[in-house]
PDB file of N, CA and C in Angstrom:
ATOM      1  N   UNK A   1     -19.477  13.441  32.095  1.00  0.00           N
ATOM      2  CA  UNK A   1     -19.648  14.681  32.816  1.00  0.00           C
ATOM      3  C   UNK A   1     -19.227  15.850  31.949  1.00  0.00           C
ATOM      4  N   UNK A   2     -19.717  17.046  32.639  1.00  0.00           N
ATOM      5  CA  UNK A   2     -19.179  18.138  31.576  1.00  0.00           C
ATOM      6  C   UNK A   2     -18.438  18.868  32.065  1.00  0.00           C
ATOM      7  N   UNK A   3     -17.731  19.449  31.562  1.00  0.00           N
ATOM      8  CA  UNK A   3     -16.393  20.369  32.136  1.00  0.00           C
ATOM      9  C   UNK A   3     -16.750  20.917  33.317  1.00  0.00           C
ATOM     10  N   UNK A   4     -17.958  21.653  33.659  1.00  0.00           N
ATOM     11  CA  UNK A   4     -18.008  21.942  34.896  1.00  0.00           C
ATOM     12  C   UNK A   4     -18.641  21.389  36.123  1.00  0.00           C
ATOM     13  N   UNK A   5     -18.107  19.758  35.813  1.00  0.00           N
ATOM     14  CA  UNK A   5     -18.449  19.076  36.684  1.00  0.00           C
ATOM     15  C   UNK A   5     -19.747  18.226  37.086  1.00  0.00           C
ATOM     16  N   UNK A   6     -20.626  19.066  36.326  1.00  0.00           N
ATOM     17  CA  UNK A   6     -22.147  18.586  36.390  1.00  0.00           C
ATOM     18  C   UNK A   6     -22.529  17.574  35.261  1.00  0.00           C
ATOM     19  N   UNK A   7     -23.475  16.551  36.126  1.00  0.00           N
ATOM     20  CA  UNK A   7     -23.607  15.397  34.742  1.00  0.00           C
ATOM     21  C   UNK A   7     -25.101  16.467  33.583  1.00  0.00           C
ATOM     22  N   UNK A   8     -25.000  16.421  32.743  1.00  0.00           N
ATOM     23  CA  UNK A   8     -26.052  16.248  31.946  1.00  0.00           C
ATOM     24  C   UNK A   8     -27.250  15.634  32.272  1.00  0.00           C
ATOM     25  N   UNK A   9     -28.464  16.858  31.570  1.00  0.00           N
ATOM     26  CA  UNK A   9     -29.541  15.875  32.235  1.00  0.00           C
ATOM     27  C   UNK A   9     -30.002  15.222  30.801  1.00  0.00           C
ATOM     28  N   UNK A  10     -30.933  14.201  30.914  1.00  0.00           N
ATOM     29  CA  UNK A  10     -31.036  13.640  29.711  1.00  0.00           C
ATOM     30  C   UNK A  10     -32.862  13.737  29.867  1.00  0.00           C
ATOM     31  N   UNK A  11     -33.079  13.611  28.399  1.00  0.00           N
ATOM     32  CA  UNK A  11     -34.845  13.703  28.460  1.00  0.00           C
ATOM     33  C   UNK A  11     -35.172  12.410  27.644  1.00  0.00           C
ATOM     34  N   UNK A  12     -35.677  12.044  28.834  1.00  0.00           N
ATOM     35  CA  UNK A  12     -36.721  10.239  28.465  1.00  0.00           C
ATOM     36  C   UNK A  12     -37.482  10.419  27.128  1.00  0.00           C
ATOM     37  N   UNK A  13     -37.778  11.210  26.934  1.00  0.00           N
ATOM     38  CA  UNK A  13     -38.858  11.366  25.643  1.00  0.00           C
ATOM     39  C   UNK A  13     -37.870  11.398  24.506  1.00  0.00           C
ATOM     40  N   UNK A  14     -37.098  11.600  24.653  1.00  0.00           N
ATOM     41  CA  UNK A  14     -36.033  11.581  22.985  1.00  0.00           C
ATOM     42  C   UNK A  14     -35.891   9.845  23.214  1.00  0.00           C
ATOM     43  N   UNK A  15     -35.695   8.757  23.604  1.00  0.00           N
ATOM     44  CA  UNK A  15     -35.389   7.320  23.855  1.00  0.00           C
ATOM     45  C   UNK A  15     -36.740   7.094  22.296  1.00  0.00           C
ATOM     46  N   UNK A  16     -35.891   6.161  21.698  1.00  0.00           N
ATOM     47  CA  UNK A  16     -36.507   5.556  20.549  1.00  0.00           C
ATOM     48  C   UNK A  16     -37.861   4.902  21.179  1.00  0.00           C
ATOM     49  N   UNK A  17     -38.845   4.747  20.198  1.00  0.00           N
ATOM     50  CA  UNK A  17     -40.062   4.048  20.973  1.00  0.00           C
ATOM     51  C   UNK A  17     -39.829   2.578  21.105  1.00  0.00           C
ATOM     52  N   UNK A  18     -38.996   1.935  20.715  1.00  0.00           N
ATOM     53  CA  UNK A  18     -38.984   0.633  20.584  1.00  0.00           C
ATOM     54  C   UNK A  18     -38.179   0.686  21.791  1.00  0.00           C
ATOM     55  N   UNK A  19     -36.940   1.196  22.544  1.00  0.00           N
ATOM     56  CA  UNK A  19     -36.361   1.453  23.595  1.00  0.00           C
ATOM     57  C   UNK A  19     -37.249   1.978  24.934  1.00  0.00           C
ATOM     58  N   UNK A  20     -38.123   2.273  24.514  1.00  0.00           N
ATOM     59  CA  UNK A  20     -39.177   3.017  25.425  1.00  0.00           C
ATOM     60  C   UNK A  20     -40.124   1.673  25.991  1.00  0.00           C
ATOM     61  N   UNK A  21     -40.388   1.181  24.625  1.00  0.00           N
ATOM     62  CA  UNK A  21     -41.117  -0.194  24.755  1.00  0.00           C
ATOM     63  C   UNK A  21     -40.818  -1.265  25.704  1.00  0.00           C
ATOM     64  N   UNK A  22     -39.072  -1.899  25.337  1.00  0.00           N
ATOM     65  CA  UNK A  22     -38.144  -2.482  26.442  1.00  0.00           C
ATOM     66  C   UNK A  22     -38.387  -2.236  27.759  1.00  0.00           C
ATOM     67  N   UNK A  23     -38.400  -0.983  28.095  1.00  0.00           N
ATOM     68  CA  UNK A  23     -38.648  -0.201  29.193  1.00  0.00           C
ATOM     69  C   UNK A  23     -39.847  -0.783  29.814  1.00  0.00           C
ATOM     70  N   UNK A  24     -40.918   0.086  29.601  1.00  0.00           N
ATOM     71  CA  UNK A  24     -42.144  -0.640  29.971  1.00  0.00           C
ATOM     72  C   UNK A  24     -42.399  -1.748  30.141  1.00  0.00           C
ATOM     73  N   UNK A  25     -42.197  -2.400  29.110  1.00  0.00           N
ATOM     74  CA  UNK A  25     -42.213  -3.912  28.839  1.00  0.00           C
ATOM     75  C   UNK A  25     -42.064  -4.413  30.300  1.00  0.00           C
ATOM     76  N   UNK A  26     -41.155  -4.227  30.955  1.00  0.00           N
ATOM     77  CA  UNK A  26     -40.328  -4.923  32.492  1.00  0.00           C
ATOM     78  C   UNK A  26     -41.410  -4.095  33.646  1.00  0.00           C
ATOM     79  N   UNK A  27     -42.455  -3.329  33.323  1.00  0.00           N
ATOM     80  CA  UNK A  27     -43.308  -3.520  34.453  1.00  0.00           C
ATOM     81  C   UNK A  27     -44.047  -4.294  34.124  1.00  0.00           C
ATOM     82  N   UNK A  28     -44.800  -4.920  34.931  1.00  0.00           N
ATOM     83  CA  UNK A  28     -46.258  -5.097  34.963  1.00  0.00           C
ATOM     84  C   UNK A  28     -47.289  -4.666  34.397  1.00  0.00           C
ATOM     85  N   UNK A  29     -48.328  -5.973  33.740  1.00  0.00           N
ATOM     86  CA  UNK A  29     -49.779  -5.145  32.931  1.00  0.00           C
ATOM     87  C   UNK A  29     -50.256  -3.772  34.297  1.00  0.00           C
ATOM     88  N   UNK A  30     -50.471  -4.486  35.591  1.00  0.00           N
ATOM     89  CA  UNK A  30     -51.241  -3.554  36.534  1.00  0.00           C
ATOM     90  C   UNK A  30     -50.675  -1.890  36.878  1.00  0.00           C
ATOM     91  N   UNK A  31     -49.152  -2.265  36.551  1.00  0.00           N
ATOM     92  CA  UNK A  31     -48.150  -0.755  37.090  1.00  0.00           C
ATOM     93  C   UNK A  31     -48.561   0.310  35.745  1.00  0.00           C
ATOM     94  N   UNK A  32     -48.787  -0.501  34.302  1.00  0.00           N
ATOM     95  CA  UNK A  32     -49.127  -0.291  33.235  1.00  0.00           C
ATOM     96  C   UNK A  32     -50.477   0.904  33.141  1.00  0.00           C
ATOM     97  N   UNK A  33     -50.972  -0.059  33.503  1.00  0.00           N
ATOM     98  CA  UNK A  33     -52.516   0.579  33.836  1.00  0.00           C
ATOM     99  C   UNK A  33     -53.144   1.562  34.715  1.00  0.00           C
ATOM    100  N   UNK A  34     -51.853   1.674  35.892  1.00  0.00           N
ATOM    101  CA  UNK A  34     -52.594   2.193  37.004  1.00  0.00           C
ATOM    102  C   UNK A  34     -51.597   3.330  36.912  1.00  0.00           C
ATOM    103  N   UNK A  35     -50.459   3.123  36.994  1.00  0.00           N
ATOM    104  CA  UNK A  35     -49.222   4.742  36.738  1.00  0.00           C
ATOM    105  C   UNK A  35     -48.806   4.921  35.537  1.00  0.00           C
ATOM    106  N   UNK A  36     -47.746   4.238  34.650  1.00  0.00           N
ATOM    107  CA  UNK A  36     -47.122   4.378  33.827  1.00  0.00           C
ATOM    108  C   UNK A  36     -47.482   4.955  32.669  1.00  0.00           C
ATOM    109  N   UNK A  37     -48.950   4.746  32.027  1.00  0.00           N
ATOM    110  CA  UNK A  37     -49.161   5.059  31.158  1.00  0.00           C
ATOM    111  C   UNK A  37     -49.936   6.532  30.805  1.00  0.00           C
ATOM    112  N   UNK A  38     -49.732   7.283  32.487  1.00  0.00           N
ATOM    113  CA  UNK A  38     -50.129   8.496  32.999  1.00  0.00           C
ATOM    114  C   UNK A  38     -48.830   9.685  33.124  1.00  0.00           C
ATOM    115  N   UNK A  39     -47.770   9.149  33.037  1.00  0.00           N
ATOM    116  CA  UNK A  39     -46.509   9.448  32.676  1.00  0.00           C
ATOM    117  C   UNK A  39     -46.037  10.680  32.010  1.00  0.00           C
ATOM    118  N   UNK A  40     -46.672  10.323  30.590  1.00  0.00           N
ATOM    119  CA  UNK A  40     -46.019  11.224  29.217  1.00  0.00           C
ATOM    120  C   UNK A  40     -47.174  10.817  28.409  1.00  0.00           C
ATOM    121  N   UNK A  41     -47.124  11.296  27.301  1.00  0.00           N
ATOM    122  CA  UNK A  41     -47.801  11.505  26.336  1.00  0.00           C
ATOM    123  C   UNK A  41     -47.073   9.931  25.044  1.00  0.00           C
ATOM    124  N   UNK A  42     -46.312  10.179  25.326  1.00  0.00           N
ATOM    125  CA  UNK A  42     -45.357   8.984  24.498  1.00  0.00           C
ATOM    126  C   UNK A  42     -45.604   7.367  25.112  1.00  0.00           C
ATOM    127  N   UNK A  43     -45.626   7.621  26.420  1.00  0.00           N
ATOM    128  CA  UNK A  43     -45.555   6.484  27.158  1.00  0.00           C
ATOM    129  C   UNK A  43     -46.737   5.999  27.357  1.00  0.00           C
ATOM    130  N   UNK A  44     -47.986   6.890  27.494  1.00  0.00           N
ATOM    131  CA  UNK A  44     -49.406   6.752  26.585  1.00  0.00           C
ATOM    132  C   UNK A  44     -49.630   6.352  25.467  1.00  0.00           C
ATOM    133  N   UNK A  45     -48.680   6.555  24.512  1.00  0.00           N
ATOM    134  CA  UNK A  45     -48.974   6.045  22.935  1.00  0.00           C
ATOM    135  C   UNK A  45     -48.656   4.481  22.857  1.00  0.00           C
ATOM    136  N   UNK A  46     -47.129   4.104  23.296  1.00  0.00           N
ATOM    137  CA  UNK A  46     -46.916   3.221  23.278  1.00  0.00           C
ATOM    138  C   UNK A  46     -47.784   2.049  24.667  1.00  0.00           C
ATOM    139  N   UNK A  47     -48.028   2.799  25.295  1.00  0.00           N
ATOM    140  CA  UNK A  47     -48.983   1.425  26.001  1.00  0.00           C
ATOM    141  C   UNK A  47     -50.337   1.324  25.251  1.00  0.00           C
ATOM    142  N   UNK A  48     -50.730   1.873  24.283  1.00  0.00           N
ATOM    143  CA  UNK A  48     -51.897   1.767  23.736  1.00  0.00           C
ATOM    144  C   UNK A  48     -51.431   1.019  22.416  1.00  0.00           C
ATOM    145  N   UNK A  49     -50.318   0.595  22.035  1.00  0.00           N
ATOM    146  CA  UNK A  49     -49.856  -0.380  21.018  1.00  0.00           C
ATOM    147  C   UNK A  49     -50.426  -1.847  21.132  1.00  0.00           C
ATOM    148  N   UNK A  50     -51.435  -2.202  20.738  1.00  0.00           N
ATOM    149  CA  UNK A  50     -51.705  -3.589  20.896  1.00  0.00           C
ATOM    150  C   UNK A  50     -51.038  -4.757  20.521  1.00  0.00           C
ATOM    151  N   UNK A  51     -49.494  -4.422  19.628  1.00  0.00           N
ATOM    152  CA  UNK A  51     -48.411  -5.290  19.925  1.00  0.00           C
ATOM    153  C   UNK A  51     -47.584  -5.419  21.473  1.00  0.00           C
ATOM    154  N   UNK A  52     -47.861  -4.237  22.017  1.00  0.00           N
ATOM    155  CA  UNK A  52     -46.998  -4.179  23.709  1.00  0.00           C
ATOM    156  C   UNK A  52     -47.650  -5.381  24.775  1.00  0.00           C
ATOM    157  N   UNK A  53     -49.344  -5.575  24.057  1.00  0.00           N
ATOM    158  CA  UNK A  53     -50.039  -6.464  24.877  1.00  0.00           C
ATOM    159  C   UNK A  53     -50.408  -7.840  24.912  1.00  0.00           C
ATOM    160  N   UNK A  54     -48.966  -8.308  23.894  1.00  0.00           N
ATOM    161  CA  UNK A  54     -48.847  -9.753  23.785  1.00  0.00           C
ATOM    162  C   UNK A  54     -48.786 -10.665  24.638  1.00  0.00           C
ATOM    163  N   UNK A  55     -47.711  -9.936  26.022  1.00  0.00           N
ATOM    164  CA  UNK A  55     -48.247 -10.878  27.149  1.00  0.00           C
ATOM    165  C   UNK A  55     -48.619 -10.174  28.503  1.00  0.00           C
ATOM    166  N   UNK A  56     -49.954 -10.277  29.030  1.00  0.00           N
ATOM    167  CA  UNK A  56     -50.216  -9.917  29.685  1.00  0.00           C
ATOM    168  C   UNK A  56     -50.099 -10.608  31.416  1.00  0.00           C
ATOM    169  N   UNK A  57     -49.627 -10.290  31.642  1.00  0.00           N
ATOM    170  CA  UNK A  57     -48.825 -10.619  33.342  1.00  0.00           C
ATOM    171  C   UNK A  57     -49.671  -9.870  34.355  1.00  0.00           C
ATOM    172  N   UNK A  58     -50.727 -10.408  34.988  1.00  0.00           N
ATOM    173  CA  UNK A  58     -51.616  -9.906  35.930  1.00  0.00           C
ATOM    174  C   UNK A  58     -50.782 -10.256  37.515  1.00  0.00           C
ATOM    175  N   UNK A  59     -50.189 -10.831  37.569  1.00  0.00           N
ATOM    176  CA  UNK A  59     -49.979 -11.395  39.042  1.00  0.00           C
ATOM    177  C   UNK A  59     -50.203 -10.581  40.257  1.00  0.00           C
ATOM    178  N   UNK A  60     -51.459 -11.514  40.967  1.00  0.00           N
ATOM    179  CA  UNK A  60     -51.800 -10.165  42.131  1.00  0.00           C
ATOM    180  C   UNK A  60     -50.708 -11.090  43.003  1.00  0.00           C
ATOM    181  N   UNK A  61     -50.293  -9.846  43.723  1.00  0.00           N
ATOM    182  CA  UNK A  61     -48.813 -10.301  44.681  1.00  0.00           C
ATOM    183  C   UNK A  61     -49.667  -9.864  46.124  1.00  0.00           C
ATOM    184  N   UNK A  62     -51.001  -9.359  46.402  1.00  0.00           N
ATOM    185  CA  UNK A  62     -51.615  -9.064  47.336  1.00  0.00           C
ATOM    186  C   UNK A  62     -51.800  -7.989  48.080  1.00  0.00           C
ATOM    187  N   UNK A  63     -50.836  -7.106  47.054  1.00  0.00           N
ATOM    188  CA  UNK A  63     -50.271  -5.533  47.747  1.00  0.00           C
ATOM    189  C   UNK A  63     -51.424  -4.674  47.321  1.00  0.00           C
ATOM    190  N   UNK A  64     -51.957  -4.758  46.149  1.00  0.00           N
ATOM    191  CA  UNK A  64     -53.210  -4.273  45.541  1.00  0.00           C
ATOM    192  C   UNK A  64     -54.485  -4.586  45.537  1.00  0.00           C
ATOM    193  N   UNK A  65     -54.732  -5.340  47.072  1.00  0.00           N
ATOM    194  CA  UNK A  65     -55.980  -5.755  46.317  1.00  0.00           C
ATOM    195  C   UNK A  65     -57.299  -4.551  46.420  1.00  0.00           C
ATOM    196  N   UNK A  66     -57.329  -3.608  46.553  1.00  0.00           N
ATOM    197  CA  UNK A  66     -58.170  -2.760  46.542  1.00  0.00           C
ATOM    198  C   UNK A  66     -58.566  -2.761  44.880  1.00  0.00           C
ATOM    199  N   UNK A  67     -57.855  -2.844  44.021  1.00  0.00           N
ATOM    200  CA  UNK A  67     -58.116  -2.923  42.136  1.00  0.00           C
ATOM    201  C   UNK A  67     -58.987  -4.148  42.216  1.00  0.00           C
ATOM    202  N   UNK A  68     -59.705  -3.077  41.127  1.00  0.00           N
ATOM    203  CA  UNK A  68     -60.564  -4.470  40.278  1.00  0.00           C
ATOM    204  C   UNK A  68     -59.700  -5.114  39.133  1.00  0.00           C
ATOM    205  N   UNK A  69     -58.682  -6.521  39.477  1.00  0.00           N
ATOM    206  CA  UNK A  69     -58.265  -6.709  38.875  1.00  0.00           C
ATOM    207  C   UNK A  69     -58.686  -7.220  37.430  1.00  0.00           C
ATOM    208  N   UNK A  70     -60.141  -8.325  37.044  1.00  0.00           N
ATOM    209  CA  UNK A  70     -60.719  -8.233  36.056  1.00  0.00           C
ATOM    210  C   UNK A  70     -60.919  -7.552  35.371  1.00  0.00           C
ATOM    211  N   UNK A  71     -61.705  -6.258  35.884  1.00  0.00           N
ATOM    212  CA  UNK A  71     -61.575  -5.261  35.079  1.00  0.00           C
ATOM    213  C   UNK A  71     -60.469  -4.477  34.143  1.00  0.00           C
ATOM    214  N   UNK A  72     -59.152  -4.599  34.993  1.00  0.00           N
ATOM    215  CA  UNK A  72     -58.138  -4.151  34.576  1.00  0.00           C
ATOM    216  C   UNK A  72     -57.681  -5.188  33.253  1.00  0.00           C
ATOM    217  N   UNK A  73     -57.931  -6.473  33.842  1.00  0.00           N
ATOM    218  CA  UNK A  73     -57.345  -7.466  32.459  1.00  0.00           C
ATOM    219  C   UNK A  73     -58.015  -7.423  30.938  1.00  0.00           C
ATOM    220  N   UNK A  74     -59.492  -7.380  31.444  1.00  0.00           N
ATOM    221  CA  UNK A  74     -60.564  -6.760  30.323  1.00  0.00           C
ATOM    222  C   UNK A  74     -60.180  -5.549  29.372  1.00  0.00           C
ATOM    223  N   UNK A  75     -59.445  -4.683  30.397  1.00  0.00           N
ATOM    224  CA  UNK A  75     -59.023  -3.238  29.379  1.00  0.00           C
ATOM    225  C   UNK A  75     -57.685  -3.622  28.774  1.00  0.00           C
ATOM    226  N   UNK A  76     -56.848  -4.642  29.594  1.00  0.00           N
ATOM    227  CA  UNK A  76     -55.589  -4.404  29.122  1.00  0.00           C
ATOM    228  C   UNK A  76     -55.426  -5.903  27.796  1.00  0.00           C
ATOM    229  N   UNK A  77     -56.668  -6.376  27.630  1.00  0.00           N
ATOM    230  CA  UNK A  77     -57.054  -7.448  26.495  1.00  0.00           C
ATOM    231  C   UNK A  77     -57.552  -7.516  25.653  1.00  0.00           C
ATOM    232  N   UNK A  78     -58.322  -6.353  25.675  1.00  0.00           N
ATOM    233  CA  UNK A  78     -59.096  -5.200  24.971  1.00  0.00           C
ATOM    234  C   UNK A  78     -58.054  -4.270  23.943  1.00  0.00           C
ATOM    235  N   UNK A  79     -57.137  -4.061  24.686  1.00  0.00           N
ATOM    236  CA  UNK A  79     -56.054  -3.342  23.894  1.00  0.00           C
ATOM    237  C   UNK A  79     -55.391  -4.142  23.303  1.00  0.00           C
ATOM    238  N   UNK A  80     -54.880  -5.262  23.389  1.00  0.00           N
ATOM    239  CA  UNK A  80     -54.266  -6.270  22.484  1.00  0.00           C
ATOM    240  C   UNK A  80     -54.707  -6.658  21.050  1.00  0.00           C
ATOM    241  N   UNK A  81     -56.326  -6.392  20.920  1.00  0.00           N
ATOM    242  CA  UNK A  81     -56.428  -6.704  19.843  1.00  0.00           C
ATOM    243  C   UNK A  81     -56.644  -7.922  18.898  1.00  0.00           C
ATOM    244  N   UNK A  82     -56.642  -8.722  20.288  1.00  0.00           N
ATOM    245  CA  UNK A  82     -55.826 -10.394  19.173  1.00  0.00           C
ATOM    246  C   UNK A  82     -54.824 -10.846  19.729  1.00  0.00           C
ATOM    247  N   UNK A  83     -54.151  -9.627  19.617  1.00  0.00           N
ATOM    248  CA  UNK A  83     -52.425 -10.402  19.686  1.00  0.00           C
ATOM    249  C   UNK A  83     -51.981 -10.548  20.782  1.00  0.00           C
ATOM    250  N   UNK A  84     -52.770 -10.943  22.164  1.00  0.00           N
ATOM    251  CA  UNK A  84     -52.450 -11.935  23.203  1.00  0.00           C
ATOM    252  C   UNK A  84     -51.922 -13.578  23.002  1.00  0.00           C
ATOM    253  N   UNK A  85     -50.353 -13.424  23.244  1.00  0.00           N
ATOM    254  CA  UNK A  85     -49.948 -15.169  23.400  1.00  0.00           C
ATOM    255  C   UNK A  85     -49.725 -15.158  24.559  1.00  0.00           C
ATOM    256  N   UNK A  86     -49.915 -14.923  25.901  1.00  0.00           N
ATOM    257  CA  UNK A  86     -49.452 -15.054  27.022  1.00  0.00           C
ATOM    258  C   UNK A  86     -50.288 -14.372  27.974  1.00  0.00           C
ATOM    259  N   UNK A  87     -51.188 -14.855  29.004  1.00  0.00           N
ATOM    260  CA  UNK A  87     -51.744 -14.499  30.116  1.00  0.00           C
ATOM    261  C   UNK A  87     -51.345 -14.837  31.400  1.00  0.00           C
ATOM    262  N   UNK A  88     -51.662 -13.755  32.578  1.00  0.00           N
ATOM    263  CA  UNK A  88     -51.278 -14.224  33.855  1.00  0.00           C
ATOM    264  C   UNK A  88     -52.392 -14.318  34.598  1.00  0.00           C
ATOM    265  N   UNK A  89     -53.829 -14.962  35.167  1.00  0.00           N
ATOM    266  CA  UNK A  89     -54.441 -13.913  35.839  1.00  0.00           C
ATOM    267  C   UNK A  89     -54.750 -15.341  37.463  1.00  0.00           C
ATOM    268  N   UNK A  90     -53.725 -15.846  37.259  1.00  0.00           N
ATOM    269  CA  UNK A  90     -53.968 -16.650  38.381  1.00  0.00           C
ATOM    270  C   UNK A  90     -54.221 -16.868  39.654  1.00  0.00           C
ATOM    271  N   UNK A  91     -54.737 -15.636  40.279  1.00  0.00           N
ATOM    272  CA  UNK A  91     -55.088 -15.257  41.916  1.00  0.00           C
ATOM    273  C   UNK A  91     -56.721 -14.723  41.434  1.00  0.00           C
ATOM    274  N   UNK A  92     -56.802 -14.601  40.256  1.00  0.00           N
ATOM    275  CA  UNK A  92     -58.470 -13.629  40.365  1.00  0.00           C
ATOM    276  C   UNK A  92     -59.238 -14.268  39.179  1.00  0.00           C
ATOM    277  N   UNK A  93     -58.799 -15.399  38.714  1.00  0.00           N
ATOM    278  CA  UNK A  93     -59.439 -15.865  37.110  1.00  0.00           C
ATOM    279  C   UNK A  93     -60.541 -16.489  37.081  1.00  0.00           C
ATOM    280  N   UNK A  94     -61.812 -16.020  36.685  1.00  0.00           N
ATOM    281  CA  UNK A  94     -63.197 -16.724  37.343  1.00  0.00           C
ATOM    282  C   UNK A  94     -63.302 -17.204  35.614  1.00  0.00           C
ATOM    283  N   UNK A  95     -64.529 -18.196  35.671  1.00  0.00           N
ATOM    284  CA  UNK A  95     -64.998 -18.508  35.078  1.00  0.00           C
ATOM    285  C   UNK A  95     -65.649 -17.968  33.503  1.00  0.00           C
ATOM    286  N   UNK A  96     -66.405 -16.948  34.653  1.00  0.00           N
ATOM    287  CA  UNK A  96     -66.728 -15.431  33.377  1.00  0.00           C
ATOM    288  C   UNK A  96     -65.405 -14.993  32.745  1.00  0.00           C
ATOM    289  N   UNK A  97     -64.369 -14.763  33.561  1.00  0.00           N
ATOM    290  CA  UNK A  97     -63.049 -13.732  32.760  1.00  0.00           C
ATOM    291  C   UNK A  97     -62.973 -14.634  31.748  1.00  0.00           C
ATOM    292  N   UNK A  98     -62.369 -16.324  31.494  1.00  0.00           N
ATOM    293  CA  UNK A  98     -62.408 -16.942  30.556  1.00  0.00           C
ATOM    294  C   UNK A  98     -63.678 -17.046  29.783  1.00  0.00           C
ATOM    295  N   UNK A  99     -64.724 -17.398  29.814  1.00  0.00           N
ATOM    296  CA  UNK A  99     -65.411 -16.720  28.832  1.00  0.00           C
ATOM    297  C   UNK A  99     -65.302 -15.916  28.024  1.00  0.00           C
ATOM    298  N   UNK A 100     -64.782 -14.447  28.714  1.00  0.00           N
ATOM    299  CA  UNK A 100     -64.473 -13.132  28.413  1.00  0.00           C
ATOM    300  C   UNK A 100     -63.884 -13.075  27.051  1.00  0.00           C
ATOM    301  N   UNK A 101     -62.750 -13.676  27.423  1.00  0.00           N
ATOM    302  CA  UNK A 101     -61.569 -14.257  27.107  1.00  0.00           C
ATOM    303  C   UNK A 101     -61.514 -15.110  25.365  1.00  0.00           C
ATOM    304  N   UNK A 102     -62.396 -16.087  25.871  1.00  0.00           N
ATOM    305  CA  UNK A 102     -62.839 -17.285  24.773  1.00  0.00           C
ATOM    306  C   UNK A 102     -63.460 -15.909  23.720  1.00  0.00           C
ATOM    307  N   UNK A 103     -64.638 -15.194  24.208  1.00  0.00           N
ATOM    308  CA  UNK A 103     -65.824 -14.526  23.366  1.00  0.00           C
ATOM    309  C   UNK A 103     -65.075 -13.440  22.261  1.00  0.00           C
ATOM    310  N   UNK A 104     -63.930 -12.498  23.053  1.00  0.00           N
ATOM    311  CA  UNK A 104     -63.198 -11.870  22.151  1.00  0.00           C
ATOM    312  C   UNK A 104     -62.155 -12.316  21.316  1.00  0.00           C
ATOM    313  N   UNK A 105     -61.587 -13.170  21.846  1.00  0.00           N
ATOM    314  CA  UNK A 105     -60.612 -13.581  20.530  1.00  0.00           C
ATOM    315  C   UNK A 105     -61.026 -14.427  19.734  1.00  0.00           C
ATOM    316  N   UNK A 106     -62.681 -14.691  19.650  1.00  0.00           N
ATOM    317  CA  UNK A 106     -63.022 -15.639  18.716  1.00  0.00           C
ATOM    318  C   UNK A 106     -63.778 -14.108  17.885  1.00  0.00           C
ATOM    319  N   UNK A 107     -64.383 -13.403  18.678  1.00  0.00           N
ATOM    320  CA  UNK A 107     -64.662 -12.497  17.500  1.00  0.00           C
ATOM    321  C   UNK A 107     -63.088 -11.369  16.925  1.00  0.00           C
ATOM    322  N   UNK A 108     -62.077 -11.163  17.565  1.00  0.00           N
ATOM    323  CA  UNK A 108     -60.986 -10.612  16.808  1.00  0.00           C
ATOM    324  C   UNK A 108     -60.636 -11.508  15.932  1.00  0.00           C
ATOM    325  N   UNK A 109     -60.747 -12.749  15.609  1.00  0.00           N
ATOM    326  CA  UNK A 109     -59.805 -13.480  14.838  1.00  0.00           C
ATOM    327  C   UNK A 109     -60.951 -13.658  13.725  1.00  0.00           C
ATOM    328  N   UNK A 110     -62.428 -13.764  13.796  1.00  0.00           N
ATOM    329  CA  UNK A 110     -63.477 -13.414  12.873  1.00  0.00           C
ATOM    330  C   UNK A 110     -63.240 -12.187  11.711  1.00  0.00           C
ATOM    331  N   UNK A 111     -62.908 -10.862  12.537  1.00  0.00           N
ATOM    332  CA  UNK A 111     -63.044  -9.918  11.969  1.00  0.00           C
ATOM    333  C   UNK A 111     -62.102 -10.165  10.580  1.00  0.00           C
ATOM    334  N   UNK A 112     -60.688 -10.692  11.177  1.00  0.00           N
ATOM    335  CA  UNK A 112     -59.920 -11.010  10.054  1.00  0.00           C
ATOM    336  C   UNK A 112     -60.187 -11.703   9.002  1.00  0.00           C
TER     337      UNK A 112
END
């Protein structure tokens, strides 16, 4: 606190990006996609890191189902780049999404 009693305010945007990352990290791909990354300008950069999208955690919990959740996994797999080791999409995972799935990381791992 400061002498006159009042706490300090602190600004989220000075937090290291790798601390920022942590952060995010503990929502959800969908909270990701749909608020968070509407946030800041920073918090935009780093969700567009296709290292952040190593594991992607879809879990529909049923509160959302108005989202196209495919769609959402498509963009948020899309941003990975490749470097997906971990998927969630077990309430909405059709046939096509794996396809999807199979078709791009056989052409990301080509490109290399």
């Amino acid at each position: 606190m400061a002498e006159s009693g009042r706490c300090r305010k602190r600004n989220w945007t000075e937090l290291p990006d790798e601390l920022t990352a942590v952060i995010l990290s503990r929502l959800g791909a969908v909270e990701i996609l749909i608020s968070a990354q509407k946030a800041c300008m920073k918090w935009r950069k780093i969700s567009k890191d296709p290292l952040f999208w190593g594991k992607i955690d879809m879990r529909n919990d049923g509160t959302l189902e108005e989202l196209d959740y495919e769609d959402m996994f498509r963009h948020a797999f899309d941003r990975s780049s490749g470097n997906v080791v971990d998927i969630n999409i077990e309430r909405f995972g059709t046939d096509e999404l794996l396809d999807f799935i199979t078709k791009r990381y056989l052409f990301t791992v080509t490109e290399f």
